[in-house]
PDB file of N, CA and C in Angstrom:
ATOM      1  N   UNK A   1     100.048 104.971 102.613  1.00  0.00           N
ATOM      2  CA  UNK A   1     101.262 105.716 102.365  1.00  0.00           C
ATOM      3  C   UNK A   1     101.027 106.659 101.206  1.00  0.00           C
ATOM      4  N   UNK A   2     101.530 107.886 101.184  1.00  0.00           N
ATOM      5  CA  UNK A   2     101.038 108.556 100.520  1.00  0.00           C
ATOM      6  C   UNK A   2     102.481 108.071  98.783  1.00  0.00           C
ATOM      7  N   UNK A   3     101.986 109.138  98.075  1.00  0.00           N
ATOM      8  CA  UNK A   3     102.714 108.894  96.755  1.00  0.00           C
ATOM      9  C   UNK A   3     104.086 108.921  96.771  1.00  0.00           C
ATOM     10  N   UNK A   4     105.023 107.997  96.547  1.00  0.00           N
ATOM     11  CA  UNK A   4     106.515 108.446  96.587  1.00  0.00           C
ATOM     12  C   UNK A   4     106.463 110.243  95.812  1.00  0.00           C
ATOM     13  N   UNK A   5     106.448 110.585  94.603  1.00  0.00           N
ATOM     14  CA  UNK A   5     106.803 111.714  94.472  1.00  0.00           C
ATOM     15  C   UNK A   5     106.272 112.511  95.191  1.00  0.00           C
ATOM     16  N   UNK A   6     105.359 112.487  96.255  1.00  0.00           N
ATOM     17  CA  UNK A   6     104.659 114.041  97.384  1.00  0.00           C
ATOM     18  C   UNK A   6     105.377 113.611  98.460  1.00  0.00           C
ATOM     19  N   UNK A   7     106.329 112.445  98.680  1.00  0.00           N
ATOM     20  CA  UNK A   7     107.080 112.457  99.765  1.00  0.00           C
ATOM     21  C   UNK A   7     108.673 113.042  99.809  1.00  0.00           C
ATOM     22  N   UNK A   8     109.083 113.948 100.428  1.00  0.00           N
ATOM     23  CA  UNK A   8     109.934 114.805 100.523  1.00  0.00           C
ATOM     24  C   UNK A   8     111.523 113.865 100.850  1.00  0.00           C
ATOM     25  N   UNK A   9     111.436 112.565 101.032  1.00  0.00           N
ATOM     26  CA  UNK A   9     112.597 111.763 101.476  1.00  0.00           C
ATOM     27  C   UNK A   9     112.531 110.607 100.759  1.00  0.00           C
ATOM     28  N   UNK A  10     111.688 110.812  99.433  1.00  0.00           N
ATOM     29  CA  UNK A  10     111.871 109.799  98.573  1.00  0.00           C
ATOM     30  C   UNK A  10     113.283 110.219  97.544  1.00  0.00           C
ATOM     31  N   UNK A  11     113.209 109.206  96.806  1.00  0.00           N
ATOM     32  CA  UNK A  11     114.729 109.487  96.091  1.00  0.00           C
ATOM     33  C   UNK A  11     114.109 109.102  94.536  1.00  0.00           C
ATOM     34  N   UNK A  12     114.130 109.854  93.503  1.00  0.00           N
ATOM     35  CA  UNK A  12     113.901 109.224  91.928  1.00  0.00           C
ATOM     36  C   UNK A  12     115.177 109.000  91.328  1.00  0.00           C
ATOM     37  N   UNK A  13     114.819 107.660  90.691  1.00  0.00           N
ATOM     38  CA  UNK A  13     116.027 107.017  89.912  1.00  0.00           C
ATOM     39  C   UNK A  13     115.741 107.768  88.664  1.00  0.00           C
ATOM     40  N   UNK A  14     116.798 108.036  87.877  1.00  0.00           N
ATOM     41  CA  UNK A  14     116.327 108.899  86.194  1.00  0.00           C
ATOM     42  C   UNK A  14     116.595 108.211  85.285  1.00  0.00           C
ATOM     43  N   UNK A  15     117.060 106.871  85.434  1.00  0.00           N
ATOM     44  CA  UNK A  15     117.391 105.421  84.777  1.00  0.00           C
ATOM     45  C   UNK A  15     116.766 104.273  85.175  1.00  0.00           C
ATOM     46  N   UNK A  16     116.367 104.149  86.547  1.00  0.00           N
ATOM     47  CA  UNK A  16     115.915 103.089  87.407  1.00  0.00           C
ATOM     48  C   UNK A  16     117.189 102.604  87.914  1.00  0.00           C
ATOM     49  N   UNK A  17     116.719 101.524  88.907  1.00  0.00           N
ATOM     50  CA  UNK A  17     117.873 100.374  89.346  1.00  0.00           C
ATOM     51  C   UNK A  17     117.359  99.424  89.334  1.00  0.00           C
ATOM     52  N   UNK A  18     118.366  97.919  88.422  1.00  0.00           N
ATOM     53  CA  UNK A  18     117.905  96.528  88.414  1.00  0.00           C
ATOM     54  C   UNK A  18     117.616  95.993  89.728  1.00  0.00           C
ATOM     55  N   UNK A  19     116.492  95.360  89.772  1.00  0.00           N
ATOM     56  CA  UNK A  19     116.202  94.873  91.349  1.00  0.00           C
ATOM     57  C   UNK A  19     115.282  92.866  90.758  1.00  0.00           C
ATOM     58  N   UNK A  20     114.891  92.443  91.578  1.00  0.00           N
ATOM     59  CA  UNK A  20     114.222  91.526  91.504  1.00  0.00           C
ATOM     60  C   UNK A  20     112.960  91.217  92.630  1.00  0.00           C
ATOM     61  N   UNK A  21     112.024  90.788  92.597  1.00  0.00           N
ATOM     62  CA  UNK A  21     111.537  90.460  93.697  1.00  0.00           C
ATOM     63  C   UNK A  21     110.982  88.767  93.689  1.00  0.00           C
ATOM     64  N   UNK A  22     110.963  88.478  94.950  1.00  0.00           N
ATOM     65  CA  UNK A  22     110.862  86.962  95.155  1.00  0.00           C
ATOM     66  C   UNK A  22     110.073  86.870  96.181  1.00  0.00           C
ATOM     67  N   UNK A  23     109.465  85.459  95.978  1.00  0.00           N
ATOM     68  CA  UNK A  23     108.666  84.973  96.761  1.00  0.00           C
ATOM     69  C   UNK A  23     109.188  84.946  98.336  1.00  0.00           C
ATOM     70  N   UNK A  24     108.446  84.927  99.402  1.00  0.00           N
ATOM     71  CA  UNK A  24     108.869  84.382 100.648  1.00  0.00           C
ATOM     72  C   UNK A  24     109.387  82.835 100.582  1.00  0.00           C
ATOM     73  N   UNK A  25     109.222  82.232  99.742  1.00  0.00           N
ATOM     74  CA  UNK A  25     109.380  81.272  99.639  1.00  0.00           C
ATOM     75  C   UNK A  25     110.325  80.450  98.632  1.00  0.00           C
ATOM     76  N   UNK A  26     110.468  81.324  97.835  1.00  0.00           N
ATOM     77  CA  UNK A  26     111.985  81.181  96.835  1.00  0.00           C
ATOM     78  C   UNK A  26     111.297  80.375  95.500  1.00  0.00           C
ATOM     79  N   UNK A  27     109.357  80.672  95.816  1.00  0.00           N
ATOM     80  CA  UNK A  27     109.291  79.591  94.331  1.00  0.00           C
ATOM     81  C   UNK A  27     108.636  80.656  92.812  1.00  0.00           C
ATOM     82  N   UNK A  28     108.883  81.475  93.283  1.00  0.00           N
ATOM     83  CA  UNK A  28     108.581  82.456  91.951  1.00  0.00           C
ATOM     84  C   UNK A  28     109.959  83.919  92.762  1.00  0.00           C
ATOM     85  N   UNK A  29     110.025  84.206  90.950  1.00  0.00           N
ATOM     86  CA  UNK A  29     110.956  85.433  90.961  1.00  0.00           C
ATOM     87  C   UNK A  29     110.722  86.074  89.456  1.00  0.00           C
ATOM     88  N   UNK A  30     111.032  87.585  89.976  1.00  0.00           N
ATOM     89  CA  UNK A  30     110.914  88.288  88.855  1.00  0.00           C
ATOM     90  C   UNK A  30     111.549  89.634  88.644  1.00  0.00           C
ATOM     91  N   UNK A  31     112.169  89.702  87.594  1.00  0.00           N
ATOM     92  CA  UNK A  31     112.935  91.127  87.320  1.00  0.00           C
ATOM     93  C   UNK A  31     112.090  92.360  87.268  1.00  0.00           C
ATOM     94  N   UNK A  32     112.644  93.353  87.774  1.00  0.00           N
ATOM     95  CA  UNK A  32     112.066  94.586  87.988  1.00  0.00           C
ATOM     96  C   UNK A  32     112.694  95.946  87.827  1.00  0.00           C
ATOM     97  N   UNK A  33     112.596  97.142  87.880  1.00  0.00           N
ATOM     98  CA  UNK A  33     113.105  97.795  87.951  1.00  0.00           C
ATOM     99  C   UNK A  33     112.808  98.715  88.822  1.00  0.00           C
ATOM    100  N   UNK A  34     113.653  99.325  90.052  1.00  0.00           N
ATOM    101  CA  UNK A  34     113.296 100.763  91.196  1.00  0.00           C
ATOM    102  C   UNK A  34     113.112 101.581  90.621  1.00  0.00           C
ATOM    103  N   UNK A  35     111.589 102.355  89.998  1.00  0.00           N
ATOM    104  CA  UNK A  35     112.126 103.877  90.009  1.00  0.00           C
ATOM    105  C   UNK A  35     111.969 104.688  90.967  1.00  0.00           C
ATOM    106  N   UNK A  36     112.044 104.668  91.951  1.00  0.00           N
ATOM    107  CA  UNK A  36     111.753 105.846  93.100  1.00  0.00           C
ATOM    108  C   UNK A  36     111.826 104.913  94.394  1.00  0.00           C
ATOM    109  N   UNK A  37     112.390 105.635  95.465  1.00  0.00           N
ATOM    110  CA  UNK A  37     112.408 104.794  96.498  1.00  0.00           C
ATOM    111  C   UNK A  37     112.182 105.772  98.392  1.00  0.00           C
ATOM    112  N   UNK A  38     112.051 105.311  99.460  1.00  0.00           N
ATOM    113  CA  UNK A  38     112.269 106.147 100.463  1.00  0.00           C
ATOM    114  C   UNK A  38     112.150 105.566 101.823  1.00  0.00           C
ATOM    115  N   UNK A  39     112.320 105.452 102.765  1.00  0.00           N
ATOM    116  CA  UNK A  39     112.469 104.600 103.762  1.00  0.00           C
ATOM    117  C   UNK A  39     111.430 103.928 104.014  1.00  0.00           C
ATOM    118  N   UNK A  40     110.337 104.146 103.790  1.00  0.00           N
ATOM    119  CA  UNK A  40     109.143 103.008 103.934  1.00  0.00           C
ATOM    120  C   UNK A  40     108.574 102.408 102.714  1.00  0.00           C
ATOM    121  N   UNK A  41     109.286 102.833 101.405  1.00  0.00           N
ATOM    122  CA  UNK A  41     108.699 101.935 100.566  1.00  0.00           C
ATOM    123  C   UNK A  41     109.547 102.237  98.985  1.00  0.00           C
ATOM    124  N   UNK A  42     108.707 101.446  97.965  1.00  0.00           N
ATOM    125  CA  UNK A  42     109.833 102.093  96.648  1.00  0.00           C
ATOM    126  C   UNK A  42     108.877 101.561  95.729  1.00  0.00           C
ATOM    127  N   UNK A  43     108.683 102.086  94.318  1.00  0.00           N
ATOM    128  CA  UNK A  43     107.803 101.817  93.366  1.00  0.00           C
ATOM    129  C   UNK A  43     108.505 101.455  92.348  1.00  0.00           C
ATOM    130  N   UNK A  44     108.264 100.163  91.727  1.00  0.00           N
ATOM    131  CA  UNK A  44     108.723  98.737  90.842  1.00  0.00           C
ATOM    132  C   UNK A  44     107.839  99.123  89.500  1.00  0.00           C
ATOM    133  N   UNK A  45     108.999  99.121  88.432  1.00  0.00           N
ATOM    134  CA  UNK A  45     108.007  98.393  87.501  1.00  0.00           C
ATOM    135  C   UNK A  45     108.352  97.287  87.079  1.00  0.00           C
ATOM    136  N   UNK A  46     107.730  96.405  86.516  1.00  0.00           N
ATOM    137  CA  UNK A  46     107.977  94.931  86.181  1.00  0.00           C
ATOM    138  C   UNK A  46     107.664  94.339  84.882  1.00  0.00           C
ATOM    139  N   UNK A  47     109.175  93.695  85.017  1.00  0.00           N
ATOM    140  CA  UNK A  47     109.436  93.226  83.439  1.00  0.00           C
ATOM    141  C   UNK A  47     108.773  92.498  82.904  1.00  0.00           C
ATOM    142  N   UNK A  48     107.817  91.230  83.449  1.00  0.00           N
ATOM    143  CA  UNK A  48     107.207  90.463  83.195  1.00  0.00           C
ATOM    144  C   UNK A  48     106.051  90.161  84.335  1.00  0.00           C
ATOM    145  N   UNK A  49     104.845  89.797  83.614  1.00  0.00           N
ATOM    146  CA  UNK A  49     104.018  89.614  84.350  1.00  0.00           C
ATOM    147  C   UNK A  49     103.510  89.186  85.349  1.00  0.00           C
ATOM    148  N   UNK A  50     103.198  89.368  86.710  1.00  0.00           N
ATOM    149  CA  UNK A  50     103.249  89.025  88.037  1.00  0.00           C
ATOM    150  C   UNK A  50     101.483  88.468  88.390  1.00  0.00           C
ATOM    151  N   UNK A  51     100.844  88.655  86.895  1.00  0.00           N
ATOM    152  CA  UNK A  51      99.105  87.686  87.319  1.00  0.00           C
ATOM    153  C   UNK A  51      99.595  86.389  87.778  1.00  0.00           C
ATOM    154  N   UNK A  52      98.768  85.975  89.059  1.00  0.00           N
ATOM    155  CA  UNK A  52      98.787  84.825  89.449  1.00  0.00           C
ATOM    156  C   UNK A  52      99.488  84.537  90.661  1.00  0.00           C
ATOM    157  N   UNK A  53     100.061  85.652  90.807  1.00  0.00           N
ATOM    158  CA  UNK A  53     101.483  85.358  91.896  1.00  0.00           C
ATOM    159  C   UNK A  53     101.200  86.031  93.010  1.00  0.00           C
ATOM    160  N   UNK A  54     101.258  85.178  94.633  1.00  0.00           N
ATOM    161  CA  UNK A  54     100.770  85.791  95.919  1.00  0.00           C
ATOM    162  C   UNK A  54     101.739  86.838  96.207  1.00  0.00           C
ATOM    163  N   UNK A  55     101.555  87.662  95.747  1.00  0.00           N
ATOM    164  CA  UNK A  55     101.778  89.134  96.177  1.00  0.00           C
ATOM    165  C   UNK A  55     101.790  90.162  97.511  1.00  0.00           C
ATOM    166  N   UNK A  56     101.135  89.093  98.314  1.00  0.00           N
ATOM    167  CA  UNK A  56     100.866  89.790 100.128  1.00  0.00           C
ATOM    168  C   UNK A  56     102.068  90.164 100.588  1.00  0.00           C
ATOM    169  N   UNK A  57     103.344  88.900 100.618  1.00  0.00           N
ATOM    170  CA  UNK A  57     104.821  89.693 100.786  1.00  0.00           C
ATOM    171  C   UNK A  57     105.823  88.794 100.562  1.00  0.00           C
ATOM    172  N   UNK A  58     106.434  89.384 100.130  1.00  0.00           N
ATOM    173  CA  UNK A  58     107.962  89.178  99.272  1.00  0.00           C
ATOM    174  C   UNK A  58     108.985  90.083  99.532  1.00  0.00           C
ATOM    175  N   UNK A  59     110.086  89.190  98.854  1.00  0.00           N
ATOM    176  CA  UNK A  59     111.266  89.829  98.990  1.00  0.00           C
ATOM    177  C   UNK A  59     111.490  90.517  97.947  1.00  0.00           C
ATOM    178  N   UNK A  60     112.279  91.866  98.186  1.00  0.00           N
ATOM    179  CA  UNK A  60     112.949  92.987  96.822  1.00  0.00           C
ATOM    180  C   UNK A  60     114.342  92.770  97.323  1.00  0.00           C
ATOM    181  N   UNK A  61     114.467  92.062  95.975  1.00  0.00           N
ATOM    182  CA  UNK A  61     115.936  91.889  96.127  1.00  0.00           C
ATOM    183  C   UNK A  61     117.247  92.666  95.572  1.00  0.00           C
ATOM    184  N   UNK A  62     117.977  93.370  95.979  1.00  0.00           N
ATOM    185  CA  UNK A  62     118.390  94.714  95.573  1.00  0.00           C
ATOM    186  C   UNK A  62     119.936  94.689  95.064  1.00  0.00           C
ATOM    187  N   UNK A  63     120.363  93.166  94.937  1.00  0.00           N
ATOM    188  CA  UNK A  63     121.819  93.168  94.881  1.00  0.00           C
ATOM    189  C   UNK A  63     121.556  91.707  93.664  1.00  0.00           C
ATOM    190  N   UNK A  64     122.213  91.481  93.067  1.00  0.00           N
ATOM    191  CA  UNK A  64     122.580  90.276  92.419  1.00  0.00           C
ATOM    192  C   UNK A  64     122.794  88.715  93.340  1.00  0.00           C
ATOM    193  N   UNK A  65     122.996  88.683  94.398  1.00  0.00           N
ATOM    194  CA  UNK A  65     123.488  87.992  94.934  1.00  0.00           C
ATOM    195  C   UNK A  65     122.428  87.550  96.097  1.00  0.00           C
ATOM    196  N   UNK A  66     121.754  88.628  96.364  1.00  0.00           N
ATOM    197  CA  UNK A  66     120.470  88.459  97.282  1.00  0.00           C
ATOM    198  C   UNK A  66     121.075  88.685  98.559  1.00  0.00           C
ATOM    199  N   UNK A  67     122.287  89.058  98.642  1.00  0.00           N
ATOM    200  CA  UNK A  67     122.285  89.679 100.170  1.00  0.00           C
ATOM    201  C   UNK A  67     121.846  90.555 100.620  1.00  0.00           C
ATOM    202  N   UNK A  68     121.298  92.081  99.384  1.00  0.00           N
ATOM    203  CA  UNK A  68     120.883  93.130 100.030  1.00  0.00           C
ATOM    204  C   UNK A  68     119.735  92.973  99.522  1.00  0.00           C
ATOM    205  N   UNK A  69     118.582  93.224 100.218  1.00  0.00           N
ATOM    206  CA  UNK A  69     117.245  93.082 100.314  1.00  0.00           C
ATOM    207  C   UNK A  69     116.216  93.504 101.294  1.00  0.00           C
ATOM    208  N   UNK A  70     115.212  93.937 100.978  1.00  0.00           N
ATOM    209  CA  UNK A  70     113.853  94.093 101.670  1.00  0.00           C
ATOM    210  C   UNK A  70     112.592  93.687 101.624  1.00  0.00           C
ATOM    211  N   UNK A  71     112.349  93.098 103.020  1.00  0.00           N
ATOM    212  CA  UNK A  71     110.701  92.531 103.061  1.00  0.00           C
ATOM    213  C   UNK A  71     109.382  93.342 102.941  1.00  0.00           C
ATOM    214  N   UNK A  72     108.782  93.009 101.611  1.00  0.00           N
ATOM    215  CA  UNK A  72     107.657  94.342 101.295  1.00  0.00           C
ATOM    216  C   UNK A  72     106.414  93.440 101.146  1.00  0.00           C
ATOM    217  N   UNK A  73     105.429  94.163 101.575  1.00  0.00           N
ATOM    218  CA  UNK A  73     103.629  94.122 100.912  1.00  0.00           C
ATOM    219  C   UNK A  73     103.585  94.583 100.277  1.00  0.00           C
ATOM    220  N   UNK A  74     102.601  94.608  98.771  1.00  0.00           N
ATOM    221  CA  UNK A  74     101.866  94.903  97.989  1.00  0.00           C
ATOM    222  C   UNK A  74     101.105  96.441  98.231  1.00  0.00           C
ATOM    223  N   UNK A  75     101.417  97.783  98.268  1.00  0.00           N
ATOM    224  CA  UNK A  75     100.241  98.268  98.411  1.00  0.00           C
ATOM    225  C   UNK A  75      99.714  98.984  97.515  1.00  0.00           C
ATOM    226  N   UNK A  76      99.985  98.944  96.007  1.00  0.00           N
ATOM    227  CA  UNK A  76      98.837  98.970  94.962  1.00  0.00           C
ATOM    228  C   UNK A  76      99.825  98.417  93.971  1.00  0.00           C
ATOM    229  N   UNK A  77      99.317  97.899  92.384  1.00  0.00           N
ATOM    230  CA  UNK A  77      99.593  98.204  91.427  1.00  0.00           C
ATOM    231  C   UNK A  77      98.423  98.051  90.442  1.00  0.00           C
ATOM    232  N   UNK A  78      99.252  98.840  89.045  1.00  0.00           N
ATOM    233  CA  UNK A  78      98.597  99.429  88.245  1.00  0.00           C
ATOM    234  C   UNK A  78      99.004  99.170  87.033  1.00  0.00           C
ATOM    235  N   UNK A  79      98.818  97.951  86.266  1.00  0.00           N
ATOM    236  CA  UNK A  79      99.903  97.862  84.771  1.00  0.00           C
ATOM    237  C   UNK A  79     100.593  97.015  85.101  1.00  0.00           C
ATOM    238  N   UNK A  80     102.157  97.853  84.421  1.00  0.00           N
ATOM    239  CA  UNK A  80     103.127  97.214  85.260  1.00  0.00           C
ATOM    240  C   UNK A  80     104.170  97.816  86.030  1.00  0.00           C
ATOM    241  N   UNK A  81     103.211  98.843  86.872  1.00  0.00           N
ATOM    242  CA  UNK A  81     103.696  99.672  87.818  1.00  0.00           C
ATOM    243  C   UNK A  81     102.937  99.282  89.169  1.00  0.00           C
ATOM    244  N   UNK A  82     104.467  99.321  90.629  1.00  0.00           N
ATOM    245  CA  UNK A  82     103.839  98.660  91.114  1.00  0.00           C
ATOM    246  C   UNK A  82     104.391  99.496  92.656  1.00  0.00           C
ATOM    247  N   UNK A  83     103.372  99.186  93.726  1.00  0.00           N
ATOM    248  CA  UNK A  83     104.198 100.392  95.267  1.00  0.00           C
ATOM    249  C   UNK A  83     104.347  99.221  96.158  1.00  0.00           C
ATOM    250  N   UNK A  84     105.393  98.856  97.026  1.00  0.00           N
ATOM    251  CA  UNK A  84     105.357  98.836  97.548  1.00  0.00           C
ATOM    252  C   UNK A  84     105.560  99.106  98.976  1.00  0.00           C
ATOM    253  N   UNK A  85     104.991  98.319 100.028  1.00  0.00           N
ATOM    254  CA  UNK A  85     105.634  99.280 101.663  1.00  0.00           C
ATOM    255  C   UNK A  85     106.738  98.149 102.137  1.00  0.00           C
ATOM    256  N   UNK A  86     107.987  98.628 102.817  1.00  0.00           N
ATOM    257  CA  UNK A  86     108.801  98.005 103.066  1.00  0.00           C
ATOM    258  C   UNK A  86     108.013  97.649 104.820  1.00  0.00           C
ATOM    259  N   UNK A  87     108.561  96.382 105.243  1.00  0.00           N
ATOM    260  CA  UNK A  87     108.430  95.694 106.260  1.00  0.00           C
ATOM    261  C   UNK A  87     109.363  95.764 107.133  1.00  0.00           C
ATOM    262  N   UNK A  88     109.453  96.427 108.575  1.00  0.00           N
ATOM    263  CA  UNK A  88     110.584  97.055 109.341  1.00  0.00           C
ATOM    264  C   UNK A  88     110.341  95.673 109.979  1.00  0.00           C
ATOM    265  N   UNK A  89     112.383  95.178 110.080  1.00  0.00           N
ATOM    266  CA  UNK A  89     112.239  93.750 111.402  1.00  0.00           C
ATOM    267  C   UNK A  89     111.865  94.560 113.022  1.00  0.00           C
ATOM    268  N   UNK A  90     111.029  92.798 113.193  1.00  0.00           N
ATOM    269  CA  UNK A  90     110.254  92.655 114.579  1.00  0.00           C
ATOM    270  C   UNK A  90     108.756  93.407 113.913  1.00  0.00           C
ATOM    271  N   UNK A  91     108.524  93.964 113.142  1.00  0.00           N
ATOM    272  CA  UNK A  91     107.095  94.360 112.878  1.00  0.00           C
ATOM    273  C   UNK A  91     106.487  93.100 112.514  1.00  0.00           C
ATOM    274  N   UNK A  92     105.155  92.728 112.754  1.00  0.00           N
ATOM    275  CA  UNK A  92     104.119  91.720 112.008  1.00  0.00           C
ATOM    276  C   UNK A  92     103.804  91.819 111.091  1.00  0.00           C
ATOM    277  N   UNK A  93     103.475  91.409 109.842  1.00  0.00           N
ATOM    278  CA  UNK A  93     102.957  91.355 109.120  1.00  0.00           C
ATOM    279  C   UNK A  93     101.808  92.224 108.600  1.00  0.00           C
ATOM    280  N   UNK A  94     101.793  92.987 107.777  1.00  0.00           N
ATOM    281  CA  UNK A  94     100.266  93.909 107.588  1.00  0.00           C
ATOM    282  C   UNK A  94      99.440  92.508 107.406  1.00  0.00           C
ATOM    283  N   UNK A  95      98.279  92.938 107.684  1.00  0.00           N
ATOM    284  CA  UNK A  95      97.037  92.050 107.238  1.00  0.00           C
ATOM    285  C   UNK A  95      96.126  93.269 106.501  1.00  0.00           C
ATOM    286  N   UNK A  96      95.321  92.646 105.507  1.00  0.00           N
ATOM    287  CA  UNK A  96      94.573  93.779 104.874  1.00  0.00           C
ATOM    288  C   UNK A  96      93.080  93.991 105.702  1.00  0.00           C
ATOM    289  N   UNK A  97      92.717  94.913 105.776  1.00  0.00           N
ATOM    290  CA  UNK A  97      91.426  95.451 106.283  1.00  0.00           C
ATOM    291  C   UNK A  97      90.063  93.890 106.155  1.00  0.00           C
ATOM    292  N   UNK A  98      89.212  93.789 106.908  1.00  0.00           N
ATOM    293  CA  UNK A  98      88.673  92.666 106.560  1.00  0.00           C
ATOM    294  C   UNK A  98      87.392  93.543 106.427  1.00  0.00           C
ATOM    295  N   UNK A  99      86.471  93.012 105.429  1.00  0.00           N
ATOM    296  CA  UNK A  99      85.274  93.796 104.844  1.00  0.00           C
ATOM    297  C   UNK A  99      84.410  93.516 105.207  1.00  0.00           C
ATOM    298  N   UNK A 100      83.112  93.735 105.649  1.00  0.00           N
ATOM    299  CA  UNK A 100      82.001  93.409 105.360  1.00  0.00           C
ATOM    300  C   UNK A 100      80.977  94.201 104.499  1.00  0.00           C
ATOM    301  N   UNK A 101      79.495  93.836 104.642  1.00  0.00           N
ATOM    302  CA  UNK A 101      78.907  94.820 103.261  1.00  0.00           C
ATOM    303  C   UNK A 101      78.523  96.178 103.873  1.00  0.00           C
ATOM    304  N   UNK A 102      79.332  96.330 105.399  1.00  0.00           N
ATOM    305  CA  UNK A 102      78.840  97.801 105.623  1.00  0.00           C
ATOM    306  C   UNK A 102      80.168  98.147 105.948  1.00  0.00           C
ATOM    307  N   UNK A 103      81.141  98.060 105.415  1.00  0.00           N
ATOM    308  CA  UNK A 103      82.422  98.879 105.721  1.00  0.00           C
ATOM    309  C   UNK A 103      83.560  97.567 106.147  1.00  0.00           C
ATOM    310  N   UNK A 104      84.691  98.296 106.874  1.00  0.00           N
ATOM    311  CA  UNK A 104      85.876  97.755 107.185  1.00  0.00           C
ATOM    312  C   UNK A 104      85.385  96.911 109.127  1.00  0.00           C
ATOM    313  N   UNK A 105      85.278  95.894 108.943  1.00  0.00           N
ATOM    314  CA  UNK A 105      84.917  95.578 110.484  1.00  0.00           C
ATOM    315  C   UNK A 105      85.986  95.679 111.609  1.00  0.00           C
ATOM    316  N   UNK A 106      85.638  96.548 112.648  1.00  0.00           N
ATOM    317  CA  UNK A 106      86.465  97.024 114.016  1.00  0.00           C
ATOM    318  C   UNK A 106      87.321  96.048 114.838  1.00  0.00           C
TER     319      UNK A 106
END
């Protein structure tokens, strides 16, 4: 996915918006903040440190209450800036590229 700001239907927050994100599983959570967002994804920064924590996919939780929310992957961070891609229902799961020592295997 290319950069939220070179995407033309992204949206920048000029304050951010309080958000949280959580485990699939409800056993880690953490405060965050939206700054930028757009139908396939939105870039987090985070209040506290997320080393250690399975990151493949989680919930962004967008309301206090956890009713409004989206299922996202990981697809980079940097600091404590962070992208992710939102997960459209009925889609599978991304899986990441599997490697070998001569490239991405077919």
């Amino acid at each position: 996915m290319a950069a939220l700001e070179r995407r033309k239907d992204s949206v920048v927050f000029e304050r951010g918006f309080d958000a949280h994100i959580m485990a699939i599983d409800g056993t880690w959570r953490r405060a965050c903040i939206m700054t930028a967002a757009s139908e396939s994804g939105a870039r987090l920064t985070i209040v506290k440190s997320v080393e250690g924590l399975n990151l493949t996919e989680f919930f962004l939780l967008l309301s206090k209450t956890g009713l409004a929310y989206r299922r996202c992957v990981l697809a980079w961070i940097n600091g404590d800036q962070m992208q992710v891609d939102f997960l459209l229902p009925g889609r599978k799961k991304i899986r990441p590229p599997q490697l070998s020592k001569d490239g991405p295997v077919q």
